[in-house]
C-alpha atoms as a PDB file:
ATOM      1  CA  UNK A   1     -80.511  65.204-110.970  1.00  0.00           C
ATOM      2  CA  UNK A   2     -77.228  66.888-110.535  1.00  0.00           C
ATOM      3  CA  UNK A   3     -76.583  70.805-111.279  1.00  0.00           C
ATOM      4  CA  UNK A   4     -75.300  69.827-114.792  1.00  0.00           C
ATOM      5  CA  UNK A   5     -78.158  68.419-115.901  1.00  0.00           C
ATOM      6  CA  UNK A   6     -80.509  71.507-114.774  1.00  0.00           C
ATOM      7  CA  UNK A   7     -83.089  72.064-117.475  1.00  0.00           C
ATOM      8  CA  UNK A   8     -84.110  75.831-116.370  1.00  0.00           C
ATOM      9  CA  UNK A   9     -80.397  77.150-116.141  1.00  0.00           C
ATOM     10  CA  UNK A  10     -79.705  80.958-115.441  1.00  0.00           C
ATOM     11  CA  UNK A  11     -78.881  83.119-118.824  1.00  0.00           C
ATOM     12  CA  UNK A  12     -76.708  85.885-117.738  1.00  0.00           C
ATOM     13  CA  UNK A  13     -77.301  88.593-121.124  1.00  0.00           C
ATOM     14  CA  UNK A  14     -77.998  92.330-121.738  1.00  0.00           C
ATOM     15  CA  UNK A  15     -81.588  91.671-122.566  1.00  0.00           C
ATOM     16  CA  UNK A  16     -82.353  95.490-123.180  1.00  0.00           C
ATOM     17  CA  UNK A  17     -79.485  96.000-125.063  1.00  0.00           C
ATOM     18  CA  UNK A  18     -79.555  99.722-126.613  1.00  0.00           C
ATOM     19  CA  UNK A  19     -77.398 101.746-128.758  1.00  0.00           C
ATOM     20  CA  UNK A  20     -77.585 105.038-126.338  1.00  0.00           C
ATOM     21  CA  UNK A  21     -75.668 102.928-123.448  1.00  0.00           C
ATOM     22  CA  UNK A  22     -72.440 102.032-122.756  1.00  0.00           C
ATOM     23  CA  UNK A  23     -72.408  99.860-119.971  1.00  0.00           C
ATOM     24  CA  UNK A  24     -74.977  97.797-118.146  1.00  0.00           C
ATOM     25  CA  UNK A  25     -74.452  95.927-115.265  1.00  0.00           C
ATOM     26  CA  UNK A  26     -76.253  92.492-114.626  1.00  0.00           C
ATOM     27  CA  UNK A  27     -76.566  91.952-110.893  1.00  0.00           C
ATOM     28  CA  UNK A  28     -80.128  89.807-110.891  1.00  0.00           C
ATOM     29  CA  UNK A  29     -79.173  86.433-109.534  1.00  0.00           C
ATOM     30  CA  UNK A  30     -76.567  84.248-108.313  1.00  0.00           C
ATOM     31  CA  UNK A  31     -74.545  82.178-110.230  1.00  0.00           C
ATOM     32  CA  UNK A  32     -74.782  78.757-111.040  1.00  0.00           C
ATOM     33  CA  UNK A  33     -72.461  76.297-112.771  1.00  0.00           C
ATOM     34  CA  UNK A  34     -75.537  75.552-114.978  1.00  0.00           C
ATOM     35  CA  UNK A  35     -75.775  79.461-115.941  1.00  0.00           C
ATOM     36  CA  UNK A  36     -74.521  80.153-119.536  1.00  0.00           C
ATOM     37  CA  UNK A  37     -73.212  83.726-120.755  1.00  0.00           C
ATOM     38  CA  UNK A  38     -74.235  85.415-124.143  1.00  0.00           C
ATOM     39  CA  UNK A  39     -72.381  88.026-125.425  1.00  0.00           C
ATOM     40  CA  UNK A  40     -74.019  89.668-128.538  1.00  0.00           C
ATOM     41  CA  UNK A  41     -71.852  91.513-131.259  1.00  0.00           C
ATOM     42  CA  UNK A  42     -70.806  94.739-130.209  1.00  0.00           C
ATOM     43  CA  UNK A  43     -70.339  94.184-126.532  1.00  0.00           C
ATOM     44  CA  UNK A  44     -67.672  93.130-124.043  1.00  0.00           C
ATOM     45  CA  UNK A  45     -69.037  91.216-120.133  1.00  0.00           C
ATOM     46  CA  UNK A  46     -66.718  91.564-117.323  1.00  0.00           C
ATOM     47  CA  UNK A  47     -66.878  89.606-114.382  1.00  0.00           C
ATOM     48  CA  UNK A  48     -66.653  91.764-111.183  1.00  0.00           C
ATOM     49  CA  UNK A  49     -66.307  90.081-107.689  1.00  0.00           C
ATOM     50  CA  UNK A  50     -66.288  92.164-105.270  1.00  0.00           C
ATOM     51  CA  UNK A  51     -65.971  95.302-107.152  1.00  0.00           C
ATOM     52  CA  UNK A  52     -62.465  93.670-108.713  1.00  0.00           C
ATOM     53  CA  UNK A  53     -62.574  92.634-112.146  1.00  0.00           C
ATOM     54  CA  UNK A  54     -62.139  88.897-112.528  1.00  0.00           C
ATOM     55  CA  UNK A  55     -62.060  87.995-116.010  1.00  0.00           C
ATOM     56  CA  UNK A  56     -62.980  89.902-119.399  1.00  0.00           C
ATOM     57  CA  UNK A  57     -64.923  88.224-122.285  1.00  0.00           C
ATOM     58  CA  UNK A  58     -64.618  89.935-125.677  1.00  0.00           C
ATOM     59  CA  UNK A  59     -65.864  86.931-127.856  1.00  0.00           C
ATOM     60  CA  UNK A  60     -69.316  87.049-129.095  1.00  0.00           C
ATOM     61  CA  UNK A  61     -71.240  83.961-128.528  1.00  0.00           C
ATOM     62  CA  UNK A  62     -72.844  81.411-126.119  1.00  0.00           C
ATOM     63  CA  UNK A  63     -70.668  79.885-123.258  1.00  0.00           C
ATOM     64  CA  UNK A  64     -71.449  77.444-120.116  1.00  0.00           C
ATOM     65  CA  UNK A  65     -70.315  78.741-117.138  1.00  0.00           C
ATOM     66  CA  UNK A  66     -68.875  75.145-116.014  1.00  0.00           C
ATOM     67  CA  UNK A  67     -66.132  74.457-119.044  1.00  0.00           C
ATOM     68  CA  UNK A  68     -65.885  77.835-120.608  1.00  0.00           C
ATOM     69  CA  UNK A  69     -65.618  79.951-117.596  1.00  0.00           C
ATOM     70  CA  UNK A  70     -64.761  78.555-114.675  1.00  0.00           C
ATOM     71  CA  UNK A  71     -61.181  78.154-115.528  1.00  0.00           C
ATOM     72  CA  UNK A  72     -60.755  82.160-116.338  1.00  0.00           C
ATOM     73  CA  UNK A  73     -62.147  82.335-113.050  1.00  0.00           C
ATOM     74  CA  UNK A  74     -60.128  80.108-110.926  1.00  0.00           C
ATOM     75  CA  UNK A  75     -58.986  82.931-108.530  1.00  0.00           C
ATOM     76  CA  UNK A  76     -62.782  82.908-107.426  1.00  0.00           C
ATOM     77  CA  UNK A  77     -63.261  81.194-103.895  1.00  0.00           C
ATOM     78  CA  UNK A  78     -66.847  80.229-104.524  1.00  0.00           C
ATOM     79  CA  UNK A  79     -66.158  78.882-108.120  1.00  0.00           C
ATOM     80  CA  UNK A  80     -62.583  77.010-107.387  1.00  0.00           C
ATOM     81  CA  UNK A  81     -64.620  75.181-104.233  1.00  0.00           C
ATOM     82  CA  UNK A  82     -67.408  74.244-106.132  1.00  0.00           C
ATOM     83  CA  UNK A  83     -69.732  77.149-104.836  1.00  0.00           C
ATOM     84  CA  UNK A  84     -72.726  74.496-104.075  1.00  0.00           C
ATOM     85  CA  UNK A  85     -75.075  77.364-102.983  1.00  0.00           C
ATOM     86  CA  UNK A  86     -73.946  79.600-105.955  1.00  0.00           C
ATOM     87  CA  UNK A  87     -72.155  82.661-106.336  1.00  0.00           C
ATOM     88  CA  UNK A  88     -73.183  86.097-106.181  1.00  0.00           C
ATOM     89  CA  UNK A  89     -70.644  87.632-108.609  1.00  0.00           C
ATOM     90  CA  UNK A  90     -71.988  90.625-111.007  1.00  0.00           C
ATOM     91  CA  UNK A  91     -70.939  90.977-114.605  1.00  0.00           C
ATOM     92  CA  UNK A  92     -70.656  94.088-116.650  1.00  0.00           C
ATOM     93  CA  UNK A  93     -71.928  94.372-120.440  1.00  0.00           C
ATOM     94  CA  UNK A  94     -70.076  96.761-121.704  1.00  0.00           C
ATOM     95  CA  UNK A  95     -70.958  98.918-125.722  1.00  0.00           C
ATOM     96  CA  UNK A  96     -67.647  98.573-127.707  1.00  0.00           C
ATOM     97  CA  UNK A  97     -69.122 101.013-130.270  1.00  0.00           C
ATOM     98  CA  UNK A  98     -68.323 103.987-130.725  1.00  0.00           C
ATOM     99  CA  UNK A  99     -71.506 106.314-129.419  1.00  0.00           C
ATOM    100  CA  UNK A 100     -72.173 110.251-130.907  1.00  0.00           C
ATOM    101  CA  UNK A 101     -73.071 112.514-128.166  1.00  0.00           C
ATOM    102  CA  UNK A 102     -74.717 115.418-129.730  1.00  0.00           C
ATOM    103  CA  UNK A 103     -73.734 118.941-127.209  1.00  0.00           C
ATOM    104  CA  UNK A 104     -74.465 122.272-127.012  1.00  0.00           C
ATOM    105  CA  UNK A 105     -73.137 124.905-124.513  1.00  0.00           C
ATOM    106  CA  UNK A 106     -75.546 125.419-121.018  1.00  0.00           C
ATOM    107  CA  UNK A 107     -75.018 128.928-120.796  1.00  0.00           C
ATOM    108  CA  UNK A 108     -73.782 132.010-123.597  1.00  0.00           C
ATOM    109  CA  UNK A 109     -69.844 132.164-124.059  1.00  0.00           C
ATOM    110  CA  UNK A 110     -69.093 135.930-124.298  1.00  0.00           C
ATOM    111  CA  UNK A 111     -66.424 136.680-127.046  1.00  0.00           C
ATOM    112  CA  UNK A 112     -64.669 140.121-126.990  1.00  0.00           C
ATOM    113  CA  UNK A 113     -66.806 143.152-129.119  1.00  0.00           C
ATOM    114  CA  UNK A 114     -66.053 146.496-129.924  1.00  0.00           C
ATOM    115  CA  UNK A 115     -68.103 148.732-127.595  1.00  0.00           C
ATOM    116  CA  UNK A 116     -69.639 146.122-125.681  1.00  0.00           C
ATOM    117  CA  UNK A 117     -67.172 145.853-122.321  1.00  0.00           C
ATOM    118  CA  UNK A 118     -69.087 142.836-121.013  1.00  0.00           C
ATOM    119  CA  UNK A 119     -68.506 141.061-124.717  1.00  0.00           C
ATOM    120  CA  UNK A 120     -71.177 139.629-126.734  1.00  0.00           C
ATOM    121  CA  UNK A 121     -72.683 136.204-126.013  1.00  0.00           C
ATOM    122  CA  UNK A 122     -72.701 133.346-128.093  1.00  0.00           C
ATOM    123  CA  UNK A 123     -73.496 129.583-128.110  1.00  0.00           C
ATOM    124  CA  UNK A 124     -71.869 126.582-129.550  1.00  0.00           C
ATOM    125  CA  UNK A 125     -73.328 123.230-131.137  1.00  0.00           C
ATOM    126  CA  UNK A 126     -71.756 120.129-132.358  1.00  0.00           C
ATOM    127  CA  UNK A 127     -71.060 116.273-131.665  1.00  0.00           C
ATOM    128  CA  UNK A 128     -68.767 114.083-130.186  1.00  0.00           C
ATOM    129  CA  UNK A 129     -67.909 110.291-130.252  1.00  0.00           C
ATOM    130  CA  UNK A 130     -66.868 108.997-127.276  1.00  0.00           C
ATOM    131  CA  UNK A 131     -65.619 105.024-126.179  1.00  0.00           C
ATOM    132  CA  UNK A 132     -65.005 102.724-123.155  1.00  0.00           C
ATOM    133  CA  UNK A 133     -61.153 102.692-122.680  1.00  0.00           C
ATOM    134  CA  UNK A 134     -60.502 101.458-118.992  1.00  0.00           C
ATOM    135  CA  UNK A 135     -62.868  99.212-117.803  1.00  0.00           C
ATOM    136  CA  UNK A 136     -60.956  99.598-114.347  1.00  0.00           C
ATOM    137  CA  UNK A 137     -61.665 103.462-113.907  1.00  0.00           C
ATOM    138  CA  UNK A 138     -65.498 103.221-115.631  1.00  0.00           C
ATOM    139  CA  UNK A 139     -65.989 100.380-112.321  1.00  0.00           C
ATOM    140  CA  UNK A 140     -63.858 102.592-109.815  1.00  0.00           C
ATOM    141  CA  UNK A 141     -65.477 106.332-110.809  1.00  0.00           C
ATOM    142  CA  UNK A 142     -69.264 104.777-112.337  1.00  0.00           C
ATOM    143  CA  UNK A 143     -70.247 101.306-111.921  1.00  0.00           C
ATOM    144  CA  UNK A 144     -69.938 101.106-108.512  1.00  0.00           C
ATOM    145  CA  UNK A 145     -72.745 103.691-107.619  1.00  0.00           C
ATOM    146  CA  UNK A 146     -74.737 102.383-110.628  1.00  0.00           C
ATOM    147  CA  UNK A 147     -76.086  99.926-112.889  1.00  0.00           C
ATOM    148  CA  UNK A 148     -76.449 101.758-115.809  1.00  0.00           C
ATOM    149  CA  UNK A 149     -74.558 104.487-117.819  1.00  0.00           C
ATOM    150  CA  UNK A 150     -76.102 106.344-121.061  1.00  0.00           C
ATOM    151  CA  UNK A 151     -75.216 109.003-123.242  1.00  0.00           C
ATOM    152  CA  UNK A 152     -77.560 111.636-121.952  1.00  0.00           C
ATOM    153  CA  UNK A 153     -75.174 110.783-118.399  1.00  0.00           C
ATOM    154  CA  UNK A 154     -72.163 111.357-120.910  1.00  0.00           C
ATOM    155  CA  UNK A 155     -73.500 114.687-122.284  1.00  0.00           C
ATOM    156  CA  UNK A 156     -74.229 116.190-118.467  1.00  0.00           C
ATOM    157  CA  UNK A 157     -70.750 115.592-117.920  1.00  0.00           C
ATOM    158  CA  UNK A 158     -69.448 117.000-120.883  1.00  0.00           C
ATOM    159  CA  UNK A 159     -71.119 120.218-120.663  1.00  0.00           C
ATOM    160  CA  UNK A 160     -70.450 120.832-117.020  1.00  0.00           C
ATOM    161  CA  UNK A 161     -66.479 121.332-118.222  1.00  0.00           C
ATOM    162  CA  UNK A 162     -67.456 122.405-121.995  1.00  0.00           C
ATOM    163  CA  UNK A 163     -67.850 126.296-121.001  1.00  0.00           C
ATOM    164  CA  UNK A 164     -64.400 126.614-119.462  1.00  0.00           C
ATOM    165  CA  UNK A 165     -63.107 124.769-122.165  1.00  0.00           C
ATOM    166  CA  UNK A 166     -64.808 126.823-124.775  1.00  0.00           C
ATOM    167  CA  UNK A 167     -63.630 130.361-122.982  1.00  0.00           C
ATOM    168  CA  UNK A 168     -60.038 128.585-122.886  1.00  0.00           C
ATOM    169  CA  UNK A 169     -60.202 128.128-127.141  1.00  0.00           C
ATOM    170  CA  UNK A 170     -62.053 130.779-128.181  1.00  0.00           C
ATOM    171  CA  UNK A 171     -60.011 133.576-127.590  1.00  0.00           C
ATOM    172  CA  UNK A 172     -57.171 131.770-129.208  1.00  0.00           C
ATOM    173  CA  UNK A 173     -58.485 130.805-132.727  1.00  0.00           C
ATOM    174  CA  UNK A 174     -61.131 134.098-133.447  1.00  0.00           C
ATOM    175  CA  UNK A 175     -62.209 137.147-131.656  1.00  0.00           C
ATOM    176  CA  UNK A 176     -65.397 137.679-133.929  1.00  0.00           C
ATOM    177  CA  UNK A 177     -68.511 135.574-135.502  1.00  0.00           C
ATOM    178  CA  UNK A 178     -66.480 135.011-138.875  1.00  0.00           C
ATOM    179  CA  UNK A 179     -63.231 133.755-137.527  1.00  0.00           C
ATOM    180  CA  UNK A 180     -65.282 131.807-134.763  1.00  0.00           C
ATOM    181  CA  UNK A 181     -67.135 130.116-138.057  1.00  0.00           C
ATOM    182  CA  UNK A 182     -63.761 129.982-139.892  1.00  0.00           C
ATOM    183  CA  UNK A 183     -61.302 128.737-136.971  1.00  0.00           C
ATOM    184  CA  UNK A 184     -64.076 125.983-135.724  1.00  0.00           C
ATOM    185  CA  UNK A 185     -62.116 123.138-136.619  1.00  0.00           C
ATOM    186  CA  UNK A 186     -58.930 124.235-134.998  1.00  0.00           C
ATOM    187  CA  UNK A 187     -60.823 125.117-131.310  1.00  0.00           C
ATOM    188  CA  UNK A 188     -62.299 121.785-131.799  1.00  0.00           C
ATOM    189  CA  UNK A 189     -59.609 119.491-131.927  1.00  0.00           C
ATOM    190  CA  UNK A 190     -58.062 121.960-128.642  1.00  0.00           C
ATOM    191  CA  UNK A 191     -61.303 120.801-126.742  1.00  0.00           C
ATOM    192  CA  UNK A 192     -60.918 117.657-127.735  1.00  0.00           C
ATOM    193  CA  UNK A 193     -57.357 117.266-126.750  1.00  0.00           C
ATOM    194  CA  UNK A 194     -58.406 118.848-123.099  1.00  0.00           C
ATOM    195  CA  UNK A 195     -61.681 117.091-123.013  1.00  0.00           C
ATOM    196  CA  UNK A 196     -60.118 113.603-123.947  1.00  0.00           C
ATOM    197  CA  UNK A 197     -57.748 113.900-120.888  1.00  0.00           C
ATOM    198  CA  UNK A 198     -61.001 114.934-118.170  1.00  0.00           C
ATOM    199  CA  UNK A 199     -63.067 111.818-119.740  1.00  0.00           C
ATOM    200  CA  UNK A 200     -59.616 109.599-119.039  1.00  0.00           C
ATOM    201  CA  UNK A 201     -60.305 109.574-115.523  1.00  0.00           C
ATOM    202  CA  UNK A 202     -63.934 107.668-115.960  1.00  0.00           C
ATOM    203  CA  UNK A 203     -62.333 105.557-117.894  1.00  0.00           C
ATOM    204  CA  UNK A 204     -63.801 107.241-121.407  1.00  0.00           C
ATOM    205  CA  UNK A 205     -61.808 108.419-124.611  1.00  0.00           C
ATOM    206  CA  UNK A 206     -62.854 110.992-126.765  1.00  0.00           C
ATOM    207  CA  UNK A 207     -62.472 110.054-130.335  1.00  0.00           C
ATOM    208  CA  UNK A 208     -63.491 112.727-132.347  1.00  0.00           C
ATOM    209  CA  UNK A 209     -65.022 116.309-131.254  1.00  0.00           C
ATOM    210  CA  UNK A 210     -66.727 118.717-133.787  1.00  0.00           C
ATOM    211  CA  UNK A 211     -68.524 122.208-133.808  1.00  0.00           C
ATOM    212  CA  UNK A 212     -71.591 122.462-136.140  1.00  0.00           C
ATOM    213  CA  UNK A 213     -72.237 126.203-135.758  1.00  0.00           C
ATOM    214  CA  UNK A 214     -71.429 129.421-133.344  1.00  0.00           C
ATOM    215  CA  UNK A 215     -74.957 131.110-132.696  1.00  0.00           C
ATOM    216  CA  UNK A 216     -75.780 134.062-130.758  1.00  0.00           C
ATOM    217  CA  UNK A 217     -78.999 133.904-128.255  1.00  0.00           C
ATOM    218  CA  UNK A 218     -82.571 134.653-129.630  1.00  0.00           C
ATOM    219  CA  UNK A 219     -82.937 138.108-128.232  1.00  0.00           C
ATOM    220  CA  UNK A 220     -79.028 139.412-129.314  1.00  0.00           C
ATOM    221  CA  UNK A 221     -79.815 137.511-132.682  1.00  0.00           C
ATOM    222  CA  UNK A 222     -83.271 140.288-133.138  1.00  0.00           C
ATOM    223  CA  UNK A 223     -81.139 142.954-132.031  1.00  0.00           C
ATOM    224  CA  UNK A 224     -78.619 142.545-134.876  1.00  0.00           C
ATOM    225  CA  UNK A 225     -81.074 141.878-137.105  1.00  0.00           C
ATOM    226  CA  UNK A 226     -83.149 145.101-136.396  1.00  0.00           C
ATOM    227  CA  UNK A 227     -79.466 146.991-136.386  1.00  0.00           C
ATOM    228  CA  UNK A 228     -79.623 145.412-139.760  1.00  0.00           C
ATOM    229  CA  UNK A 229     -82.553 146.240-141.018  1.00  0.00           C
ATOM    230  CA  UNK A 230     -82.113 150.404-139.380  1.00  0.00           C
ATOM    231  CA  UNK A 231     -78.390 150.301-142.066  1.00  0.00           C
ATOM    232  CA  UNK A 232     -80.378 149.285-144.946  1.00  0.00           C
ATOM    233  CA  UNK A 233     -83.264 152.125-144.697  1.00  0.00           C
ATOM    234  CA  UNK A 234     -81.147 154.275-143.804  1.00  0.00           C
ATOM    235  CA  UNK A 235     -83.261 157.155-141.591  1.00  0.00           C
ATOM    236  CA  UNK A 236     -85.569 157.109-138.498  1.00  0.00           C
ATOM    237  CA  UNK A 237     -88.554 158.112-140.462  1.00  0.00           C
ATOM    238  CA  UNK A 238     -88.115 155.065-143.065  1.00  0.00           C
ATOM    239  CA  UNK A 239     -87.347 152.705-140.268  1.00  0.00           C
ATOM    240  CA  UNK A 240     -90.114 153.495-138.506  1.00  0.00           C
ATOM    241  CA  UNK A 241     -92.552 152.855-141.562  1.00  0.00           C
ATOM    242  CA  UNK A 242     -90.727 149.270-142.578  1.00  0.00           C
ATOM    243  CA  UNK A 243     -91.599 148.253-138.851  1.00  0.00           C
ATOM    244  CA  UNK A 244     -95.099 149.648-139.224  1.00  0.00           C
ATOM    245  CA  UNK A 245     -95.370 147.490-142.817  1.00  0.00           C
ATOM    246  CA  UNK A 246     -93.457 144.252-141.218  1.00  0.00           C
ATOM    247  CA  UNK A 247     -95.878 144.328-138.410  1.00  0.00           C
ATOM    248  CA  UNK A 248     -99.229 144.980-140.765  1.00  0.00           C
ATOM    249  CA  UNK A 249     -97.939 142.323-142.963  1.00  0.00           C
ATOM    250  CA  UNK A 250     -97.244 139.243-140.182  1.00  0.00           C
ATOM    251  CA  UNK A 251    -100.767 139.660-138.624  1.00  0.00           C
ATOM    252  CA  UNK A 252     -99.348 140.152-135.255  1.00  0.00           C
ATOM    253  CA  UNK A 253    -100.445 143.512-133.347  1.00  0.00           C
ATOM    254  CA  UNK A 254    -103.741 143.092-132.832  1.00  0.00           C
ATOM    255  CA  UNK A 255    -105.852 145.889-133.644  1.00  0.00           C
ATOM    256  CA  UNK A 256    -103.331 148.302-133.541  1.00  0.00           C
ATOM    257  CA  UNK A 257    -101.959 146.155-136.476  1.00  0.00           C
ATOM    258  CA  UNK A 258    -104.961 146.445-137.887  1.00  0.00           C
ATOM    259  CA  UNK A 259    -105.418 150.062-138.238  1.00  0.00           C
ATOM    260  CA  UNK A 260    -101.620 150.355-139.198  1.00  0.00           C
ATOM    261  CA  UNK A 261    -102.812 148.218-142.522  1.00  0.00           C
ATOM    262  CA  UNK A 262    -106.130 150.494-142.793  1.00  0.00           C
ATOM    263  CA  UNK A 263    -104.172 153.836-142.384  1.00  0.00           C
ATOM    264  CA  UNK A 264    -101.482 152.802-145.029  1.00  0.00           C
ATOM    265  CA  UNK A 265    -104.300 151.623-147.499  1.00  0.00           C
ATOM    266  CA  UNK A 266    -106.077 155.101-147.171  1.00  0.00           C
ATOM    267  CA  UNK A 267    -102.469 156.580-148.141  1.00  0.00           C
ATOM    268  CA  UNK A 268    -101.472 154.474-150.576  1.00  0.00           C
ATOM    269  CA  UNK A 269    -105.102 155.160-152.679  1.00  0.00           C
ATOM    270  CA  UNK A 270    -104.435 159.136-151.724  1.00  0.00           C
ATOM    271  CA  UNK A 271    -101.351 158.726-153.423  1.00  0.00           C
ATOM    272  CA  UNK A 272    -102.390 156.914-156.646  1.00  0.00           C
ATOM    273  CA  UNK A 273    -104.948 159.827-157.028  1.00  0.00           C
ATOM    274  CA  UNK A 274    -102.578 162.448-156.539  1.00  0.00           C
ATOM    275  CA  UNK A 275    -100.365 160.767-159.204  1.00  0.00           C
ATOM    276  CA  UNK A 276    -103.483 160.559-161.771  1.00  0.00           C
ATOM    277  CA  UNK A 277    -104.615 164.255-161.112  1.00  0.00           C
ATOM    278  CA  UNK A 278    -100.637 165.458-161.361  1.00  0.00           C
ATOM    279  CA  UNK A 279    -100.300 163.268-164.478  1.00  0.00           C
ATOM    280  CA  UNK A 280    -102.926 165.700-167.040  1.00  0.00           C
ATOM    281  CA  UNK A 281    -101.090 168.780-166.034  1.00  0.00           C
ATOM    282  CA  UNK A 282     -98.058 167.815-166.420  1.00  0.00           C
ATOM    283  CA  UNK A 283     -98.563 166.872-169.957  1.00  0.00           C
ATOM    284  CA  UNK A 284    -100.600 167.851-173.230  1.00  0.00           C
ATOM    285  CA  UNK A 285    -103.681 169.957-172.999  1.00  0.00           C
ATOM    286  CA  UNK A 286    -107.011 169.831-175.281  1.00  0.00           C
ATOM    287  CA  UNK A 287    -109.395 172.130-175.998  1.00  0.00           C
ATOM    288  CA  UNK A 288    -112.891 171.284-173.818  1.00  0.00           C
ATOM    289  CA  UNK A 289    -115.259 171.726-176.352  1.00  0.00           C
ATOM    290  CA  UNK A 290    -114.061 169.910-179.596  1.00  0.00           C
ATOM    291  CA  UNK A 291    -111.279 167.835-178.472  1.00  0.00           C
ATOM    292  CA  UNK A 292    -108.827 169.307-180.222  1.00  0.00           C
ATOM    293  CA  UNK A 293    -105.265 169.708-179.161  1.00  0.00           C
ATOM    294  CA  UNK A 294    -104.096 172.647-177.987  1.00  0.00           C
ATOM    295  CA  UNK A 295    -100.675 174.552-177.979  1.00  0.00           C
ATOM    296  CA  UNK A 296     -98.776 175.731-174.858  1.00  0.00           C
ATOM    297  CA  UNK A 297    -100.158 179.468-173.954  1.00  0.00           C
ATOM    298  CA  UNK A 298    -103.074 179.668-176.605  1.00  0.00           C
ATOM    299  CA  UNK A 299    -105.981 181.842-175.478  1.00  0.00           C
ATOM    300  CA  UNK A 300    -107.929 180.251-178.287  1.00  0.00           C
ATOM    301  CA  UNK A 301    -108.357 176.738-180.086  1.00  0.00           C
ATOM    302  CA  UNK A 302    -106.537 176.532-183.441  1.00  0.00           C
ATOM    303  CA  UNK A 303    -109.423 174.113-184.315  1.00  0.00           C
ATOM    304  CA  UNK A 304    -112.982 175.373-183.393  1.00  0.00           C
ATOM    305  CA  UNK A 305    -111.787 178.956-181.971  1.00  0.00           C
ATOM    306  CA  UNK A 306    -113.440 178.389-178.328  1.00  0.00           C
ATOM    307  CA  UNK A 307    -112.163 180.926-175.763  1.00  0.00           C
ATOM    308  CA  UNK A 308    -109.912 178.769-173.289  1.00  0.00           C
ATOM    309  CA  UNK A 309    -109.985 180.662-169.890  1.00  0.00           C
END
């Protein structure tokens, strides 16, 4: 039974195919004229001899190795001599998509602030879409030192160069929060002018690069908002009691919490009864022995005559 008539021929496929890659390389076996390629939608396969690219196959479908390929492949030695004993030729599955890299800055960016000389830090969030646009530099600068490439790989990069890039913009387009917010758009298509021409050297185009938000670190974000908080109250004393309330009021504390919420109880109750004893004298008087109303400075009640004292 010759080779064309093998029933068990080799399937050369991205089996695993998944959405968060964009490229796999399939390197399992040789190949065999009874071998047939599948290429699903959404993907390109490459044929790599020797690290050079032989032949590209964009169309999705099933094809035999023997009358669909061969021919692209003539410049092959082991396919134009009938490679008996196979060939060990690798082929590259490349993601056509477009894939959304979500980002976010690995350390604080410091933006210039009034009275701060060191500046004050912020962060930076968005996405990106990124492509495959040279399959000759992604084999050159990636494929050859391995077999797979995702978008968690794609987002190291990225943020290895997205600090410089970010100090580069920022001081261009805002020198505070609000014009940061405001001006977003504008350093974002800047980045992704610079960061389209870094990823062109892996063989990767940037297609579209956006900022979600400007944020400052947890522990600068509690400072502003306890600067906040001191502007609205407006003196130490006051301040001091809103922290005393915020921190009876989350639970958090402990028993000094605890006693906090006790001690402002007692003083809250000591104050209701000073209000109800205040109230009386403050207002209308009656005589003690008949009820009877009595007039401001009488020694005597209109009604019954008892002696007031």
């Amino acid at each position: 039974m010759g080779l064309f008539s093998r029933q068990w021929a080799d399937v050369i496929e991205w089996k695993e195919y998944r959405d968060d890659v964009l490229f796999w390389i399939w390197r399992n076996s040789e190949i065999k004229k009874g071998s047939r390629l599948v290429i699903k939608p959404g993907q390109d396969a490459v044929f790599l001899y020797n690290g050079r690219i032989e032949g590209v196959f964009k169309d999705e479908g099933s094809f035999e190795v023997a009358s669909d390929i061969i021919p692209f492949l003539s410049s092959l030695k082991g396919f134009k001599f009938g490679f008996g004993s196979g060939l060990r030729a690798e082929v590259m599955f490349v993601n056509t998509k477009e894939l959304t890299v979500k980002w976010g800055t690995k350390n604080a960016i410091n933006i210039p602030a009034e009275g701060m000389p060191g500046g004050l830090p912020i962060r930076a969030f968005g996405t990106m879409v990124i492509k495959a646009s040279d399959y000759i530099a992604l084999i050159d600068k990636i494929a050859g030192m391995r077999q797979m490439f995702t978008v968690e790989d794609i987002r190291e990069r990225v943020v290895s160069a997205l600090d410089q890039l970010l100090m580069k913009w920022i001081p261009r387009e805002g020198h505070d929060m609000f014009n940061l917010q405001q001006n977003a758009p504008q350093i974002a298509a800047g980045i992704r002018e610079d960061l389209d021409m870094d990823m062109a050297s892996i063989g990767l185009a940037v297609v579209d690069f956006t900022i979600s938000s400007f944020t400052y670190p947890p522990e600068v974000q509690a400072m502003i908002n306890k600067n906040a908080a001191y502007g609205m109250v407006g003196d130490v004393d006051r301040f001091r009691n809103v922290g005393m309330v915020d921190a009876a009021s989350s639970g958090k504390g402990g028993a000094m919490a605890d006693s906090m919420g006790a001690a402002m109880g007692m003083m809250a109750g000591m104050n209701m009864a000073k209000e109800m004893t205040e109230k009386p004298a403050s207002g209308a008087k009656f005589c003690p022995n008949c009820g009877g109303k009595l007039t401001a400075g009488a020694k005597f009640c209109p009604e019954c005559g008892q002696k007031l004292t």
